[in-house]
Protein backbone atom coordinates (compact mmCIF):
# COMPACT_ATOMS: atom_id res chain seq x y z
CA UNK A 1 -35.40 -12.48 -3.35
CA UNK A 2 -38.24 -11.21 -0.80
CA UNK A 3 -39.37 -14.24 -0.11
CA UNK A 4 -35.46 -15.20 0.94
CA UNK A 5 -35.49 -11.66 2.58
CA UNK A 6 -38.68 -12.66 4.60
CA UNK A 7 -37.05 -16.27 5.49
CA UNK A 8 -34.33 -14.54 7.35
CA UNK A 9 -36.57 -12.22 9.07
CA UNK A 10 -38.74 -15.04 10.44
CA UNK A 11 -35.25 -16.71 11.72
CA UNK A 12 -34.16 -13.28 13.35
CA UNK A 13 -37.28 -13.03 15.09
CA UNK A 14 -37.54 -16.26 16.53
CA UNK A 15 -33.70 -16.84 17.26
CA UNK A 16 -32.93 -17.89 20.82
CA UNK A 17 -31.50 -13.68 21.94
CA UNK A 18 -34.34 -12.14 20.66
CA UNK A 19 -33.85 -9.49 17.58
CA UNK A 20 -33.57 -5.74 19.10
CA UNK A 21 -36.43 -3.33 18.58
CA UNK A 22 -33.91 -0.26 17.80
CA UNK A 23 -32.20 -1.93 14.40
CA UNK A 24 -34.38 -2.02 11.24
CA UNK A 25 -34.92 -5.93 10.86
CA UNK A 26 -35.81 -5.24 7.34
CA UNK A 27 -32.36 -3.82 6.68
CA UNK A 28 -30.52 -6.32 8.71
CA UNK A 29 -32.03 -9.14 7.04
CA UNK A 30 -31.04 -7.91 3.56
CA UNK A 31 -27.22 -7.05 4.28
CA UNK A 32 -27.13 -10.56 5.81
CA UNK A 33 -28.71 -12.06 2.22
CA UNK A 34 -26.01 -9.72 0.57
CA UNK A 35 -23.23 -11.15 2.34
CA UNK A 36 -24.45 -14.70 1.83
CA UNK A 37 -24.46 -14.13 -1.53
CA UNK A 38 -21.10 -13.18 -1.67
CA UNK A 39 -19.58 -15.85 -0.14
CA UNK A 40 -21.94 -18.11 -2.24
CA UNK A 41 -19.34 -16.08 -5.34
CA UNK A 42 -16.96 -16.83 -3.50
CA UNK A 43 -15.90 -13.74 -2.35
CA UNK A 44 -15.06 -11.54 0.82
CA UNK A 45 -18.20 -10.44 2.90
CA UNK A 46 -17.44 -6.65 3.76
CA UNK A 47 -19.44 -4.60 6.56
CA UNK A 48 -18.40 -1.56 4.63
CA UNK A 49 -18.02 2.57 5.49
CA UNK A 50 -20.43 2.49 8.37
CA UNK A 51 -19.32 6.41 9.29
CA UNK A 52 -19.85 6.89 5.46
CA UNK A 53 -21.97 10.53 5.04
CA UNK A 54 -23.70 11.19 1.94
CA UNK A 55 -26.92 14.13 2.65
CA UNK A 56 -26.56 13.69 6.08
CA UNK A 57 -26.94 9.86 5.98
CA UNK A 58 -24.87 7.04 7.88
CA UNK A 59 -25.92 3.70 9.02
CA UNK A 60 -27.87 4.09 12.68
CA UNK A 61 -25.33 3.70 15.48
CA UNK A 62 -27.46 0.57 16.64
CA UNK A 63 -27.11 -1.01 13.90
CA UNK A 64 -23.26 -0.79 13.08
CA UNK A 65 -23.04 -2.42 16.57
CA UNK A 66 -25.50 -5.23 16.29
CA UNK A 67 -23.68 -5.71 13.36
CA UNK A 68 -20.27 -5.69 14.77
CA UNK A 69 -21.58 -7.91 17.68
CA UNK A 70 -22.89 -10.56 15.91
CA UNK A 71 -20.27 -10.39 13.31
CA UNK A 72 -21.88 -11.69 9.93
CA UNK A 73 -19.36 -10.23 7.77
CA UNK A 74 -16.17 -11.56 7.25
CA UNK A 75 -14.04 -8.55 7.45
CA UNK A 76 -14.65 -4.81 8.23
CA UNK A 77 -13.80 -1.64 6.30
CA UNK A 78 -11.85 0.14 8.84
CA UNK A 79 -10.87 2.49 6.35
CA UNK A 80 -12.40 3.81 2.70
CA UNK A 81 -12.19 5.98 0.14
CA UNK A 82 -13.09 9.50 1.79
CA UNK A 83 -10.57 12.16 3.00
CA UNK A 84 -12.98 12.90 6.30
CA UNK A 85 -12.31 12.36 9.43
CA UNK A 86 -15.88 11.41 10.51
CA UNK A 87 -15.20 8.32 7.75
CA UNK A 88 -12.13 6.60 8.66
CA UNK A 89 -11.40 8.19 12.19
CA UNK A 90 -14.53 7.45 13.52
CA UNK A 91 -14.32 3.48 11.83
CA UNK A 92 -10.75 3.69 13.05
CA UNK A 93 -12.15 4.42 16.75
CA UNK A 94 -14.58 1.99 16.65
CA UNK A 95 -12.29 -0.84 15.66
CA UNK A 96 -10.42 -0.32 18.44
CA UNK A 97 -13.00 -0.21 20.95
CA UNK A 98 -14.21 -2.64 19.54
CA UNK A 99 -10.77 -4.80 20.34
CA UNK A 100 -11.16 -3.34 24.18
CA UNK A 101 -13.84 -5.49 24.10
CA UNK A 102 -12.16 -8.81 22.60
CA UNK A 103 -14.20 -8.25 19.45
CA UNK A 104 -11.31 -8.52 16.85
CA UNK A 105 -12.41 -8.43 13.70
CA UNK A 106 -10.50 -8.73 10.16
CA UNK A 107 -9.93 -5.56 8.73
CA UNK A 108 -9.28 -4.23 4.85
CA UNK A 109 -8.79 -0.98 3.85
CA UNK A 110 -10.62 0.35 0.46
CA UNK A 111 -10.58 2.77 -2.43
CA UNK A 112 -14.49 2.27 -2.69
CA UNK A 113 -13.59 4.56 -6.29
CA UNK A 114 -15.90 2.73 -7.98
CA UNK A 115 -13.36 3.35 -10.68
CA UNK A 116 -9.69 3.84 -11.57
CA UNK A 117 -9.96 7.32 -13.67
CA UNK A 118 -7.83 10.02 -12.98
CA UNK A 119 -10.56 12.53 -12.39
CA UNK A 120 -11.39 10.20 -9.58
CA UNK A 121 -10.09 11.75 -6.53
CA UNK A 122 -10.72 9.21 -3.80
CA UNK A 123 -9.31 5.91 -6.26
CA UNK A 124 -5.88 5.16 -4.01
CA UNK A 125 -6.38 6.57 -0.98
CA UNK A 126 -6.56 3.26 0.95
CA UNK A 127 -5.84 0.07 0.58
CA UNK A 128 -4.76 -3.51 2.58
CA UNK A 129 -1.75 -5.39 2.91
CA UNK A 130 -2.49 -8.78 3.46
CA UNK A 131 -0.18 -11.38 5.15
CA UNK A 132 -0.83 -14.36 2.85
CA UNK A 133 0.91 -17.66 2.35
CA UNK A 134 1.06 -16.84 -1.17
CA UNK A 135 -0.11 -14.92 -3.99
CA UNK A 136 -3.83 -16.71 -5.09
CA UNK A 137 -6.73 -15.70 -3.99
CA UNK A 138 -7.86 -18.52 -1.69
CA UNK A 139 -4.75 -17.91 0.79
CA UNK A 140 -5.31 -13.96 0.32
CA UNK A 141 -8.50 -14.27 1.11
CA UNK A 142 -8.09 -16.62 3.74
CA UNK A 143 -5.57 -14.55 5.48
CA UNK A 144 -8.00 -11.31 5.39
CA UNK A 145 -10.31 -13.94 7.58
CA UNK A 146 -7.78 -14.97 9.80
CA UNK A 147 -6.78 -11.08 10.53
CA UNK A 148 -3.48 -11.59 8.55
CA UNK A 149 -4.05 -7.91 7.16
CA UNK A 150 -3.39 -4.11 7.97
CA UNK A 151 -5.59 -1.04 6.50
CA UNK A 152 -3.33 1.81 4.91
CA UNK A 153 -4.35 5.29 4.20
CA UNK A 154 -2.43 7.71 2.31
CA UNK A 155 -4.52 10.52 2.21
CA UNK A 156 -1.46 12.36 2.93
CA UNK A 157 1.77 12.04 2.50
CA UNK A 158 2.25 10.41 5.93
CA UNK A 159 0.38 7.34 5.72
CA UNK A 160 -1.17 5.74 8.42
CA UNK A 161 -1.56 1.83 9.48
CA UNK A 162 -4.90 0.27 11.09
CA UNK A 163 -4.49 -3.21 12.65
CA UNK A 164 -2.81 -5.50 14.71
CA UNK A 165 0.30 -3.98 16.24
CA UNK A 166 2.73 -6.24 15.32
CA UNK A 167 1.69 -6.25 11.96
CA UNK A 168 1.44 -2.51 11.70
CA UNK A 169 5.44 -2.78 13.00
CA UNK A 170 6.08 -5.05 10.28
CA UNK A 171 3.75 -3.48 7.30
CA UNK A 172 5.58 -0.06 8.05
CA UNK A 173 9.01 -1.70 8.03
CA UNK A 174 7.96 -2.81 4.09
CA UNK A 175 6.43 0.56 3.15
CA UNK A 176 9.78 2.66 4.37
CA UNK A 177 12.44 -0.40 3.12
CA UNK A 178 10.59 -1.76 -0.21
């Protein structure tokens, strides 16, 4: 592991842009081995809660936007599993200013629960709907890439659409008809 860790950091540092002082190297090396892994599973690379507080800790500002920059993930959590605005509004702002940019990334929405029990407050909070051709993984996962998917919240009993416009049109059309 370190030694693939250590690998990446030596590519980093002597990429053509050269690697920003202000973002931990350390740390961006290892969410980049994380999300290689995942795709290795075959899965969906998430840049996940970066507004997420837990005793006073959140991923350094510099960092979320190296990461969102340079775009290593293959979708980002614009909304997750907490009922605070610094969570999902601030992710929700930075999305879009993000797409004021021309950065558009794929978006999901997620529970983050860790589990489905009732005492579990925070389990359906959010969630995606994803555009796919049809229902099997490779097409649902290939439409998260291809930004084929809107973030829901229902935190509330208004819920609230992250996304594309057009698709937000279209995802709200479902949620009030079906």
């Amino acid at each position: 592991f370190w030694k693939e860790i250590e690998a990446l950091e030596y590519d980093l540092l002597h990429a053509e842009e050269p690697f920003p002082q202000d973002v931990n190297l350390r740390s961006y090396a290892v969410t980049l081995w994380a999300f290689e892994k995942v795709r290795q599973a075959q899965g969906l690379a998430i840049f996940a809660h970066p507004y997420w507080i837990y005793d006073l800790y959140q991923i350094p500002e510099k960092f979320t936007r190296h990461m969102l920059k340079n775009h290593p993930f293959d979708a980002f959590e614009v909304l997750g599993g907490k009922n605070y605005y610094q969570q999902n509004g601030f992710q929700t702002a930075l999305y879009y200013d993000e797409y004021r940019y021309g950065r558009v990334h794929p978006i999901v929405g997620s529970t983050d629960s860790h589990s489905s029990t009732p005492s579990n407050r925070n389990w359906d909070i959010c969630s995606t709907i994803v555009f796919a051709k049809s229902n099997t993984r490779e097409d649902i996962l290939n439409a998260v890439r291809e930004k084929y998917s809107i973030a829901v919240e229902t935190i509330s009993t208004e819920y609230r659409l992250v996304g594309d416009f057009r698709l937000m049109k279209y995802a709200s059309f479902l949620m009030e008809n079906y």
